[in-house]
Structure formats: C-alpha cells, structure tokens
Protein backbone atom coordinates (compact mmCIF):
# COMPACT_ATOMS: atom_id res chain seq x y z
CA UNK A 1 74.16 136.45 256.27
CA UNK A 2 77.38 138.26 255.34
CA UNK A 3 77.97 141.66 253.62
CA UNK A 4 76.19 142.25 249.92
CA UNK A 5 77.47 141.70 247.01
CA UNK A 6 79.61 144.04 245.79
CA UNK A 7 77.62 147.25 243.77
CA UNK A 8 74.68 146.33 246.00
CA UNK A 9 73.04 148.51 248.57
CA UNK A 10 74.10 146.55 251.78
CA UNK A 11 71.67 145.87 254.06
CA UNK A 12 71.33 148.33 257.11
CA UNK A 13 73.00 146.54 259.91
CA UNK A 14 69.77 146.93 262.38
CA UNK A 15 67.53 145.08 259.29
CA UNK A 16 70.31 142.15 259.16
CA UNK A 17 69.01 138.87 260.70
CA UNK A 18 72.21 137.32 262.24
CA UNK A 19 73.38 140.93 263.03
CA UNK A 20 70.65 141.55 265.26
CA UNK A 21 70.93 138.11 267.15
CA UNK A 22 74.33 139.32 268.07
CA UNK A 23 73.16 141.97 268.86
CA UNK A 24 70.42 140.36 271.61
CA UNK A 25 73.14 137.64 272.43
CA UNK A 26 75.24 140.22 273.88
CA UNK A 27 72.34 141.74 276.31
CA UNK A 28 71.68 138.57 277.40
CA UNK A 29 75.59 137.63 277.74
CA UNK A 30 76.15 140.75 279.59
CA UNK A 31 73.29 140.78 282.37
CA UNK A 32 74.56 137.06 283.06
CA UNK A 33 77.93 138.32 283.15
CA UNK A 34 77.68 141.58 285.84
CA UNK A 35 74.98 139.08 287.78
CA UNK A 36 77.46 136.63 288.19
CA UNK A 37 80.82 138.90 288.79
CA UNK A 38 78.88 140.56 291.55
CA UNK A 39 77.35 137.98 293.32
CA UNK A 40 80.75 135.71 293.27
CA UNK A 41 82.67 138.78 294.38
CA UNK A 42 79.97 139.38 297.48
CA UNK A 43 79.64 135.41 297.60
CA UNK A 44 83.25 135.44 298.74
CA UNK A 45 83.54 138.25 300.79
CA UNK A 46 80.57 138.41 302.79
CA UNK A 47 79.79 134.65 302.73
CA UNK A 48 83.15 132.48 302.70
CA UNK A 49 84.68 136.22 304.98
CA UNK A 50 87.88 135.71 302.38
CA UNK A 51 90.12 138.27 303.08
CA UNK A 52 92.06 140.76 300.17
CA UNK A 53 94.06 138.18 298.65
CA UNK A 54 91.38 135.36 298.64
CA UNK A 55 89.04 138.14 296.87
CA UNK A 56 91.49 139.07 294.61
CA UNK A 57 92.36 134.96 293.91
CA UNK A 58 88.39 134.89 292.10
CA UNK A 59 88.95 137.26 289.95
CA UNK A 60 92.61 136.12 288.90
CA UNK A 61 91.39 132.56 288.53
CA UNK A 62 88.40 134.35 286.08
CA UNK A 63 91.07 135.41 284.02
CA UNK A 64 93.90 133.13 284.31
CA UNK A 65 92.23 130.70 281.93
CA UNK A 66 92.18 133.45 279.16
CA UNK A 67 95.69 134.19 279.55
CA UNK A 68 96.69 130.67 279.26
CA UNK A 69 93.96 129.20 276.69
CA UNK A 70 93.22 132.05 274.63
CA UNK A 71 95.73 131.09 271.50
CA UNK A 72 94.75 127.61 271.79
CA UNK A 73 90.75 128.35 271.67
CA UNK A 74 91.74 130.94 268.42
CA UNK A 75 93.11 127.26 267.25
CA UNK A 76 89.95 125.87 268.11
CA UNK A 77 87.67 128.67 266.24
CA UNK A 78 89.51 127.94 263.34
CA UNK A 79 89.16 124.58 262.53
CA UNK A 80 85.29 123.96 263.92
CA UNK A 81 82.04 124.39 263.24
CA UNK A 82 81.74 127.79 264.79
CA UNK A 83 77.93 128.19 265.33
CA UNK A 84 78.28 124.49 267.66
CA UNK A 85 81.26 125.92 269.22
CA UNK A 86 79.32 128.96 270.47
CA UNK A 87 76.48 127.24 271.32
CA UNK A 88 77.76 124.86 273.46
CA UNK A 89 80.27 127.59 275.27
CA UNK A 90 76.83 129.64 276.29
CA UNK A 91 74.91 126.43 277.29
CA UNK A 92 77.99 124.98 279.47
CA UNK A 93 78.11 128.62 280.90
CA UNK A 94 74.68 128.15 282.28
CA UNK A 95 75.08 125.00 283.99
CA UNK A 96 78.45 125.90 285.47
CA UNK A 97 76.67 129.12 287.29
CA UNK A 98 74.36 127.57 288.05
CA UNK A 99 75.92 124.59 290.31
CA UNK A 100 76.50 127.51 292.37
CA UNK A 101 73.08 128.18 293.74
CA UNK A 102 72.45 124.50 293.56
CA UNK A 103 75.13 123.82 295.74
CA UNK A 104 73.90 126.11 297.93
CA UNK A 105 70.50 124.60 298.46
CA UNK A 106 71.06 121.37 299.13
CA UNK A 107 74.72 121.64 301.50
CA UNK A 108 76.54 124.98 300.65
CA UNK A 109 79.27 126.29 298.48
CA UNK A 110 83.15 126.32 299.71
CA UNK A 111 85.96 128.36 298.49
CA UNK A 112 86.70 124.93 296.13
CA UNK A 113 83.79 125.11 294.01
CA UNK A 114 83.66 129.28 293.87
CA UNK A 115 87.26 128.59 292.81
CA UNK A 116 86.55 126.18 290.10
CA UNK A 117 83.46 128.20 288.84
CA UNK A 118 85.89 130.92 288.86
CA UNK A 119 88.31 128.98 286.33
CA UNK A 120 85.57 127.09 284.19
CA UNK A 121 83.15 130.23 283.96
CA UNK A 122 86.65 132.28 282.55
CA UNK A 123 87.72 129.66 279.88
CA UNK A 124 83.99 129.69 278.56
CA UNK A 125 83.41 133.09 278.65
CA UNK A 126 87.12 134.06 276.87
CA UNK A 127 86.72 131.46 274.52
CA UNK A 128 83.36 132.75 273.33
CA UNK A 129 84.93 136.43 273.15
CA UNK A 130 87.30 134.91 270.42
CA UNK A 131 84.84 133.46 268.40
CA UNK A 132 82.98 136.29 268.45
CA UNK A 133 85.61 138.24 267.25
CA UNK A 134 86.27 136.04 264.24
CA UNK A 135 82.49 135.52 263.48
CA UNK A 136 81.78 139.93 263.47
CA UNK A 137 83.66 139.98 260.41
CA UNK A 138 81.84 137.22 258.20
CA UNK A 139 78.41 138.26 259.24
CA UNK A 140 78.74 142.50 258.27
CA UNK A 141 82.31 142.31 256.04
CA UNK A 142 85.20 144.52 256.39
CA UNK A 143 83.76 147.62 255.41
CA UNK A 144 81.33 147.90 258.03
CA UNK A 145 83.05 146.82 261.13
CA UNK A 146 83.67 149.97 262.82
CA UNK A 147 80.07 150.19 263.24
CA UNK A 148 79.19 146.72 263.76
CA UNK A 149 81.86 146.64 267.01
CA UNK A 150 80.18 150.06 268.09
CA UNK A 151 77.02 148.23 268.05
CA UNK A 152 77.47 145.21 269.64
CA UNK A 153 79.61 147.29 272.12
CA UNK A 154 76.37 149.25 272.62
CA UNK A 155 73.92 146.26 272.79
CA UNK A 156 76.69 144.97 275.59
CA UNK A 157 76.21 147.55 277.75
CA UNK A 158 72.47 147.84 277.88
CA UNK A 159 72.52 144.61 279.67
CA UNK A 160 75.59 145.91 282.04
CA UNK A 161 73.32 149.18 282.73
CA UNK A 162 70.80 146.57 284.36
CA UNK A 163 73.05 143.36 285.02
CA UNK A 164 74.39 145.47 287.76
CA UNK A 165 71.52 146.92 289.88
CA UNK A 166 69.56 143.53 289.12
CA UNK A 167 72.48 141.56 290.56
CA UNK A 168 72.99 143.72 294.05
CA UNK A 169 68.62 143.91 294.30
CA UNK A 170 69.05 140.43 293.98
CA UNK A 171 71.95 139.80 296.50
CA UNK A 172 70.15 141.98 298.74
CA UNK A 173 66.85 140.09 298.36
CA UNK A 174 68.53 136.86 298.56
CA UNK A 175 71.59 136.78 298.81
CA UNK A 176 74.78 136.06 296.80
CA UNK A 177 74.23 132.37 295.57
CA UNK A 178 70.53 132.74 294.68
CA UNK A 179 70.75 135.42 292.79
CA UNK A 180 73.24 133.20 290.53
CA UNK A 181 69.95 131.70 289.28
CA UNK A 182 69.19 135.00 287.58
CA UNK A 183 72.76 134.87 285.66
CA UNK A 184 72.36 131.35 284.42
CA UNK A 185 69.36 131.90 283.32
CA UNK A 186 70.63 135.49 281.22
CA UNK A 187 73.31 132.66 279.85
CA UNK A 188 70.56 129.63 278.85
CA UNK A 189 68.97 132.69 276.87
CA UNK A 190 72.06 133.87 275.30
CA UNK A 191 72.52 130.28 273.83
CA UNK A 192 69.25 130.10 272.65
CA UNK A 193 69.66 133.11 270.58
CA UNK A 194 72.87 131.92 269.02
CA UNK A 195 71.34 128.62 268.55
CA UNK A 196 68.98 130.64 265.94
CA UNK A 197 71.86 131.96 263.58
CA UNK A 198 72.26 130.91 260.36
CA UNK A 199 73.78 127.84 259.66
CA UNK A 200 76.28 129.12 257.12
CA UNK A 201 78.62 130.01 259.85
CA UNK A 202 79.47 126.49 260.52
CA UNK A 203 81.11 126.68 256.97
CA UNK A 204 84.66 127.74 257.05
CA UNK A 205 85.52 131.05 255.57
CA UNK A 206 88.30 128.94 253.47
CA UNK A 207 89.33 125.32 252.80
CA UNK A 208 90.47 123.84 256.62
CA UNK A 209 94.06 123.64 256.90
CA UNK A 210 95.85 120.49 257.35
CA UNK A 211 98.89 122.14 259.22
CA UNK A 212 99.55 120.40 262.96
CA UNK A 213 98.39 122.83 265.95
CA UNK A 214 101.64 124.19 266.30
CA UNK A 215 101.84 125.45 262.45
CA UNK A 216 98.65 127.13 263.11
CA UNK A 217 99.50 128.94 266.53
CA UNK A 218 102.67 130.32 264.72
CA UNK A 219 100.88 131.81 261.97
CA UNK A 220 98.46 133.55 264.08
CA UNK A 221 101.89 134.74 266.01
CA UNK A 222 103.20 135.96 262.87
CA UNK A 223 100.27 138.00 262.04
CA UNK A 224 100.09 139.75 265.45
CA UNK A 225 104.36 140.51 264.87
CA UNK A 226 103.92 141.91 261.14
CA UNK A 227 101.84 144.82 262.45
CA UNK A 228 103.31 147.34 264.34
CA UNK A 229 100.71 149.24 266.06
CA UNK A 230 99.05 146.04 267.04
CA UNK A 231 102.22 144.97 268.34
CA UNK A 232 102.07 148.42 270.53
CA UNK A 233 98.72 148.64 271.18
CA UNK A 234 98.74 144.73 272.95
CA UNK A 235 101.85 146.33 275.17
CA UNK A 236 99.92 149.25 275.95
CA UNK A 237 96.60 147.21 276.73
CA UNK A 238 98.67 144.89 278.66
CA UNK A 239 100.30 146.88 281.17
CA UNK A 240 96.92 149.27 281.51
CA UNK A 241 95.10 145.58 282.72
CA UNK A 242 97.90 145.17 285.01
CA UNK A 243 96.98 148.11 287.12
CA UNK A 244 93.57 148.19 286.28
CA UNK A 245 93.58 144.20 287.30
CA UNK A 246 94.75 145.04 290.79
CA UNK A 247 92.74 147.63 291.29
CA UNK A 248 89.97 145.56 289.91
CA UNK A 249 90.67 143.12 291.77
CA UNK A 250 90.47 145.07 295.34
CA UNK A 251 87.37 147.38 294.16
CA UNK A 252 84.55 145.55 295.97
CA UNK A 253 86.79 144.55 298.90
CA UNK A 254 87.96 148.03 299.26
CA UNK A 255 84.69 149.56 298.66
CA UNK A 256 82.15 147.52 301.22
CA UNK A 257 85.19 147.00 304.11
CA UNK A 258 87.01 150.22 303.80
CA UNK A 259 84.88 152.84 302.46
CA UNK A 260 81.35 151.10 303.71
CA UNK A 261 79.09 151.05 300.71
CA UNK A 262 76.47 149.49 300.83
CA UNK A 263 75.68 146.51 298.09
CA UNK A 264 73.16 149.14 296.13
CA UNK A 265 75.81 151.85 296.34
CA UNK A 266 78.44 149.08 294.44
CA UNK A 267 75.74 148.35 291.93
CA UNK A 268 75.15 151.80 290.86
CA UNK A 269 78.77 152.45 290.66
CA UNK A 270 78.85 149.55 287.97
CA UNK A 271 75.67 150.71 286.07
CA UNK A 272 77.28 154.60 285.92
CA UNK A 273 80.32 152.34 284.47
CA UNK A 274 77.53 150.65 281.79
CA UNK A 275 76.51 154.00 281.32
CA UNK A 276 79.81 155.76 280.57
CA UNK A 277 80.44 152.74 278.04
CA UNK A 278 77.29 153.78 276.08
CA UNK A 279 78.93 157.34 275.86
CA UNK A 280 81.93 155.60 274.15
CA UNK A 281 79.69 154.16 271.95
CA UNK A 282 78.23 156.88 270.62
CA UNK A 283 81.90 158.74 270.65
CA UNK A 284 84.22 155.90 269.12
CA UNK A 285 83.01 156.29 265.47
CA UNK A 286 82.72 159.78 265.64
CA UNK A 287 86.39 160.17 267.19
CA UNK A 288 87.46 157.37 264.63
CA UNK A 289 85.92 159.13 261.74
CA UNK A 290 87.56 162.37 262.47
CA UNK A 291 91.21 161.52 264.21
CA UNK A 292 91.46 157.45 262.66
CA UNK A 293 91.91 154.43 264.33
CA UNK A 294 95.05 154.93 265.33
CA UNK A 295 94.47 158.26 266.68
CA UNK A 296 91.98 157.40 268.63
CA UNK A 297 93.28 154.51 270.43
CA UNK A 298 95.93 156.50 271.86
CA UNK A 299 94.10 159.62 272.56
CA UNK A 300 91.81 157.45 274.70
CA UNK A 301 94.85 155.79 276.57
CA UNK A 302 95.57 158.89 278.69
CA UNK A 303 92.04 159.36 280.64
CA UNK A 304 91.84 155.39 281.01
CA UNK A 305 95.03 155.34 282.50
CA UNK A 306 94.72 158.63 284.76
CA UNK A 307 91.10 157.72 285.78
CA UNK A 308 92.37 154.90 288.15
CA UNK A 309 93.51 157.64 290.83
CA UNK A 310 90.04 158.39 291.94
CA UNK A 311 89.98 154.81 292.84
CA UNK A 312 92.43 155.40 296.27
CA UNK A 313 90.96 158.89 296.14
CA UNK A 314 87.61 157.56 297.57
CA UNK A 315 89.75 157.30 300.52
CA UNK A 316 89.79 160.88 300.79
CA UNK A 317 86.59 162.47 300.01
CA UNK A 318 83.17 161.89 299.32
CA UNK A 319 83.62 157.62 298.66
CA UNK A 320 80.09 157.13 296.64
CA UNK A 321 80.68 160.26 294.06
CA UNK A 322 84.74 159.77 293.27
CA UNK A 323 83.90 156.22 292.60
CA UNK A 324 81.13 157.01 290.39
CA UNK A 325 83.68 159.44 288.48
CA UNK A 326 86.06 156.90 288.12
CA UNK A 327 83.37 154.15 286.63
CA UNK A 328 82.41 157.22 284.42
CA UNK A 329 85.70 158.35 283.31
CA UNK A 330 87.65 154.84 282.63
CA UNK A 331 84.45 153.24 281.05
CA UNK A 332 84.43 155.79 278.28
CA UNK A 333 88.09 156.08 277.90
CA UNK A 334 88.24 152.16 277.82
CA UNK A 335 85.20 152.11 275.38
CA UNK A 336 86.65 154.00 272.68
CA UNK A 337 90.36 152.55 272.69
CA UNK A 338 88.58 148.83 272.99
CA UNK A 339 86.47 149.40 269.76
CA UNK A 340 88.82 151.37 267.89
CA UNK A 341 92.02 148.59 268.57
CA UNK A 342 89.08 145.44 268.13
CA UNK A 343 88.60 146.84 263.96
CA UNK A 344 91.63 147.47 263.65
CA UNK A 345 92.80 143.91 264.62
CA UNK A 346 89.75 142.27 262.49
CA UNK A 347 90.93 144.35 259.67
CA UNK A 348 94.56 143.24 259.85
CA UNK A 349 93.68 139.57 260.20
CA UNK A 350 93.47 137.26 257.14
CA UNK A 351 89.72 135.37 257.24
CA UNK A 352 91.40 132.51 258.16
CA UNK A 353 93.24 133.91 260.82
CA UNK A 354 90.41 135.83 262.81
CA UNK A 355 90.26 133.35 266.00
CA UNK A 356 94.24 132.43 266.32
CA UNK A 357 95.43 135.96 266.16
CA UNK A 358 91.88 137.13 268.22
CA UNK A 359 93.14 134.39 270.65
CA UNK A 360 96.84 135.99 270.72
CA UNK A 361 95.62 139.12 271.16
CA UNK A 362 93.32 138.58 274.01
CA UNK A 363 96.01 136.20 275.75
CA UNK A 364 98.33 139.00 275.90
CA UNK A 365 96.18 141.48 276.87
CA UNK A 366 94.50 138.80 279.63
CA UNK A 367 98.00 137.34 280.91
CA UNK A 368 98.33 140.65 283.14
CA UNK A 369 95.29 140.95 284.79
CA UNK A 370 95.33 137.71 286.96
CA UNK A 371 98.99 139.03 287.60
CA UNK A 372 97.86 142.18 288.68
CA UNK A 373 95.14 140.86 290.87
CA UNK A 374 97.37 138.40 292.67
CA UNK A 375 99.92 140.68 293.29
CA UNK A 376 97.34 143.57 294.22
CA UNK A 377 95.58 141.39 296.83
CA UNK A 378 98.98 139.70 298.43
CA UNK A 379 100.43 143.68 298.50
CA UNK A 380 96.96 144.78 299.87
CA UNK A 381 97.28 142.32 302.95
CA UNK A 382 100.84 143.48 304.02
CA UNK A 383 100.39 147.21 303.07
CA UNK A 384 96.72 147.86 303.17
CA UNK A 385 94.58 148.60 300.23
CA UNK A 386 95.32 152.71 299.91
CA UNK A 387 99.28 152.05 298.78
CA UNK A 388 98.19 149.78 296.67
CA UNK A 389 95.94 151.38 294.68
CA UNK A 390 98.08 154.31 294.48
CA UNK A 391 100.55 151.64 292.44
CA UNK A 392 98.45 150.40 290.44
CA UNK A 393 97.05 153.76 289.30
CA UNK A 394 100.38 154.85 288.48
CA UNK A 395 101.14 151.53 286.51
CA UNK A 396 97.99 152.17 284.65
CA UNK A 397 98.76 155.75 283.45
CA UNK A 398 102.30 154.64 282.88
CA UNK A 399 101.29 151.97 279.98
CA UNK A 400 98.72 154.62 278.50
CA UNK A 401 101.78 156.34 277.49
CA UNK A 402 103.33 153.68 275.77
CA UNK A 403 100.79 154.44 272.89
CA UNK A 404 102.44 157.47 272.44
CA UNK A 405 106.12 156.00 270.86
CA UNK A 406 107.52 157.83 268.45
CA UNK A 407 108.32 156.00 265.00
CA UNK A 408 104.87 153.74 265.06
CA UNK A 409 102.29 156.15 262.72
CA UNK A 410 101.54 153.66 259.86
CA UNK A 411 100.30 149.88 259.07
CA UNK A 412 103.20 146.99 258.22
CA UNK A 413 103.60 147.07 254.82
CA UNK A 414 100.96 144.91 252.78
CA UNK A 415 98.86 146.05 255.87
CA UNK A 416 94.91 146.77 255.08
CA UNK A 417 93.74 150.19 255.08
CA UNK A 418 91.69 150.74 257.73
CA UNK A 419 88.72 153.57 258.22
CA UNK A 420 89.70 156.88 258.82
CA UNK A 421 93.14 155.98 258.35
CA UNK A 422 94.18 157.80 255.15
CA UNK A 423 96.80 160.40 254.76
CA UNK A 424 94.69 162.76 256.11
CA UNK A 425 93.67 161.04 259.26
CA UNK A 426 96.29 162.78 262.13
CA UNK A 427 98.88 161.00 263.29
C-alpha cells in the first residue's frame, strides 16, 4: 500500500491499488457533493422562498461544523482505525441526504430538517477531508505527494464537471429534493470504494499515544505555530474564504433572483468552475516545479482574490459570460494555491500529526466562511446584493496580498524540504 522501499522503482501512482480507489472515491464524493449543494441551495430558495439571509444561513451551517469540529476530528483521525472512520463518515453521508427526499415523499421538508442536513452533512463531509489528508501521505510517501494531491485534485473535479449539470437536469426534471436521491446514492458508492482499501490503514503510522485530548490538540497547535509560511498561508486562506464565503454564499440567490438565470445556466457556470480546476491541475506541478511551493501559493493568491469582482460585475454586463469568467478564473487560481499549500502542510506534519494539524488547518481556514456567509446574507437584505459583493471582492483581494509579507521566504528551522523548494526555487 504505501511508497517502495527505498532503492526500489516505486510503483507508478495510476498502477497503485489503494491510490486508484482514492482516486474513484473522490469522483464519486464529488458528484454527491455538487448534487447535493445545488439542489439544497435551489431546495431553499425556490421551495421553502427563503430570502438572502436564510440562503446564506445553509451554507454557513455547511461550514460552521468544520470551523468548530475540525481540530477535534484531526484528534479523532489520530487515535482510530482510520479505514472504519472513513467508511462510516461516507455511509452516514448517504443516509443523511437522503432523509431529504424521503421526507419529501411521504409529508415534506421544512427549513428544520434542510437546516440540520445542512450541519450533519458539513461535520461528515469536513471530517472525511481530514482523514483524507492524513491517509494521502501513508498510501504514496512524502516524495510523491505533489503529484498524488494533483491527482486526486484532478479525479475531484471530473465528478464536479458532471455533479453540476447532472444536479440542475435533475432539479429541472424533478425538482430539488428528488434529485437528492442521485447525491446519496454518488455517497453509498463512495463508501463502497473505501470499504475496498487495504486494511493496513487501520494500523497506526506509530505506537497510539496515551496523552489526554487536550495534550494532543496542543501538539497539533504547535506544529501549525513552528512553521511560518503555514502560519501565513492559513491567514491568507482565511480572510480569501471570508469574502469568497459571502459571495458564495449569495451566488445562487443573486444569480436566479437578480440576474435571472435559469437553473441550466447556474449549472454550467459550476461545471466551467470544474473545468477551470482541471486547468490547475495540470498547471500546479508544473508552476511548483519551476517557481516552488512557496512561490506558487502566492503567485496564485492575486487572480483568486481579484477574480471575485466579476461576481457584482454580472450586474453590469452580459450576466451568463462574466459569471462563467469568474468560475474560470478563481477555480484555477484556487486550484493551484490549494494543492501547492495541501503538500506543503503534509510535508511539514510529523506521521503522527497528519489529522490534528490537517484538522487545525482546515478549522482556520473554515471558521471564516460561515462568518462571511452570515454576514454577506444579513448585509445583502439591508443593502441589496450589488454592495455587498463589491465588499466581499475587495476583502478577498485584500487577504491575497497577505501572501506577499516580506521576511517569510524559508521553512522553520528543522522544517522538511519540500519539492521545488531549494535555493534555487524563487522566492
């Protein structure tokens, strides 16, 4: 299962068992994941008629259980069998989903239940992005990671280039809660293939500590605080997902009351999105190789930032084709900076470590974006959406620059040398 011995030709990553699993894992986890987003998101505006700040409220209560739970699942990860863990995650994914449909058949769904869905389907899916994170690195080793997050990152988005346009044929076909059958179903698969790794990953990496909870959460802390440009690169990431959260959070609301787009319109504008992430894909290794890491995190962090204007700019001009500029241009930016900060995180981490400081990490970086969506959606209902959007754009760009500090060009000392981050790597 994990990386060859050392003087041995490793095995290419697209002939390696468990690798490939992931690999179909995160198709499946994806269409299941852009199903369900879109038909909750329609499911509440068209069908429960919730206004900005209720349609912001779903997606904030999607990512308020990251925020808050994220360090304690890393705890979690950790100390468990981790194959069980992320088995059971995918499995209690499906049947959460789908109690929406069911719901709907037999006496309807109410802003209560798309609420708690909301909240349960978040803590499942962010706990199963941590132990992800701290499984990658046992299945393909350190030296291969780059690639292995470009990969997965790749097989992600093939299911987002189709989870989209499936979900609003769907919708369209049958409406929002229905077409929740097709996303629990993309989630009962997605368990099944994880089911079928090996079972060396329920093995710890190293002998189980005996420390309480709260000695294990401050060691993760203390790995995340020894590292400087993780320490910057979490700031940066944070503030970018507060403006991108309340944008985010006002995107289908703006774009089906204000602008008018149709559902198919919306879908395509999250497939071009897919798309764009495919691009980064391709580019991140490439622009790693040649720049480093570092380098290309924060050359990335500009266009992310910037490419939230078009967003209020819809307003302006030609809706359909400004949106589908801003899907292209923040879902490549985003791509690249994602992978590139991801390995270098995974490299930094001690084995032992991978879920706690995966869980930090993703806490921080979550902890905004329900923030930003509240506040988007209350701001949206006293100032309309336009304003807004303008703020959050410029909240966005403002973070990318962060990145750009002077004084933060090399790893803590003791730090692991990362790919294409030697002394001839720019800075």
């Amino acid at each position: 299962m994990g990386p060859a011995p050392a003087g041995a030709r490793p095995v290419p990553l697209r002939r390696q068992r468990a690798f490939v699993l992931l690999c179909g894992e995160q198709i499946a986890g994806s269409v299941g994941r852009q199903v369900t987003a879109l038909a909750v998101a329609l499911l509440a505006v068209t069908g429960l008629h919730a206004g900005p700040f209720a349609a912001a409220a779903v997606l904030a209560l999607t990512y308020l259980p990251g925020a808050l739970l994220s360090p304690f699942a890393g705890v979690l990860v950790d100390r468990v069998r981790l194959r069980r863990l992320l088995v059971a995650v995918t499995a209690a994914q499906a049947l959460v989903v789908g109690s929406v449909p069911l719901a709907a058949a037999v006496g309807g769904v109410g802003r209560t239940q798309l609420y708690g869905v909301a909240v349960l389907s978040g803590a499942l899916t962010f706990t199963l992005s941590v132990a992800l994170q701290a499984a990658l690195p046992r299945v393909v080793g350190p030296e291969r990671l780059l690639a292995a997050n470009s990969a997965l990152t790749g097989a992600r988005t093939t299911g987002q280039i189709g989870g989209p346009a499936l979900g609003g044929v769907l919708v369209g076909l049958l409406g929002p809660a229905p077409a929740l059958l097709a996303g629990a179903a993309a989630y009962a698969v997605e368990a099944l293939l994880l089911l079928a790794l090996p079972g060396a990953l329920n093995d710890p990496p190293v002998r189980r500590s005996r420390e309480s909870p709260a000695a294990l959460l401050r060691a993760g802390l203390t790995v995340v605080r020894a590292e400087p440009r993780l320490r910057l690169m979490v700031l940066a990431g944070a503030g970018l997902n507060l403006g991108s959260g309340a944008a985010g959070a006002l995107f289908v609301y703006y774009a089906t009351r204000d602008l008018g787009l149709p559902a198919w319109q919306l879908g395509t504008s999250y497939a071009v999105h897919s798309a764009a992430t495919m691009a980064g894909v391709l580019l991140a290794g490439r622009l790693a190789g040649a720049t480093g890491l570092w380098s290309a995190t924060r050359i990335c962090a500009l266009p992310a930032g910037g490419a939230v204007f078009l967003v209020p700019a819809a307003s302006l001009g030609p809706a359909f084709p400004l949106l589908l500029a801003y899907q292209l241009c923040y879902g490549l930016a985003v791509t690249v900076w994602a992978i590139s900060m991801t390995t270098l995180q995974q490299l930094a981490t001690p084995a032992a470590m991978q879920g706690r400081v995966a869980g930090f990490v993703q806490a921080a970086l979550l902890g905004t974006v329900p923030v930003g969506a509240l506040a988007g959606g209350a701001l949206a209902a006293e100032l309309g959406n336009v304003p807004v959007l303008l703020g959050s754009a410029a909240v966005a760009l403002l973070a990318a620059t962060a990145l750009w500090a002077p004084g933060v060009s090399r790893p803590a000392a003791g730090a692991p040398r990362t790919p294409g981050s030697g002394p001839s790597a720019p800075r």
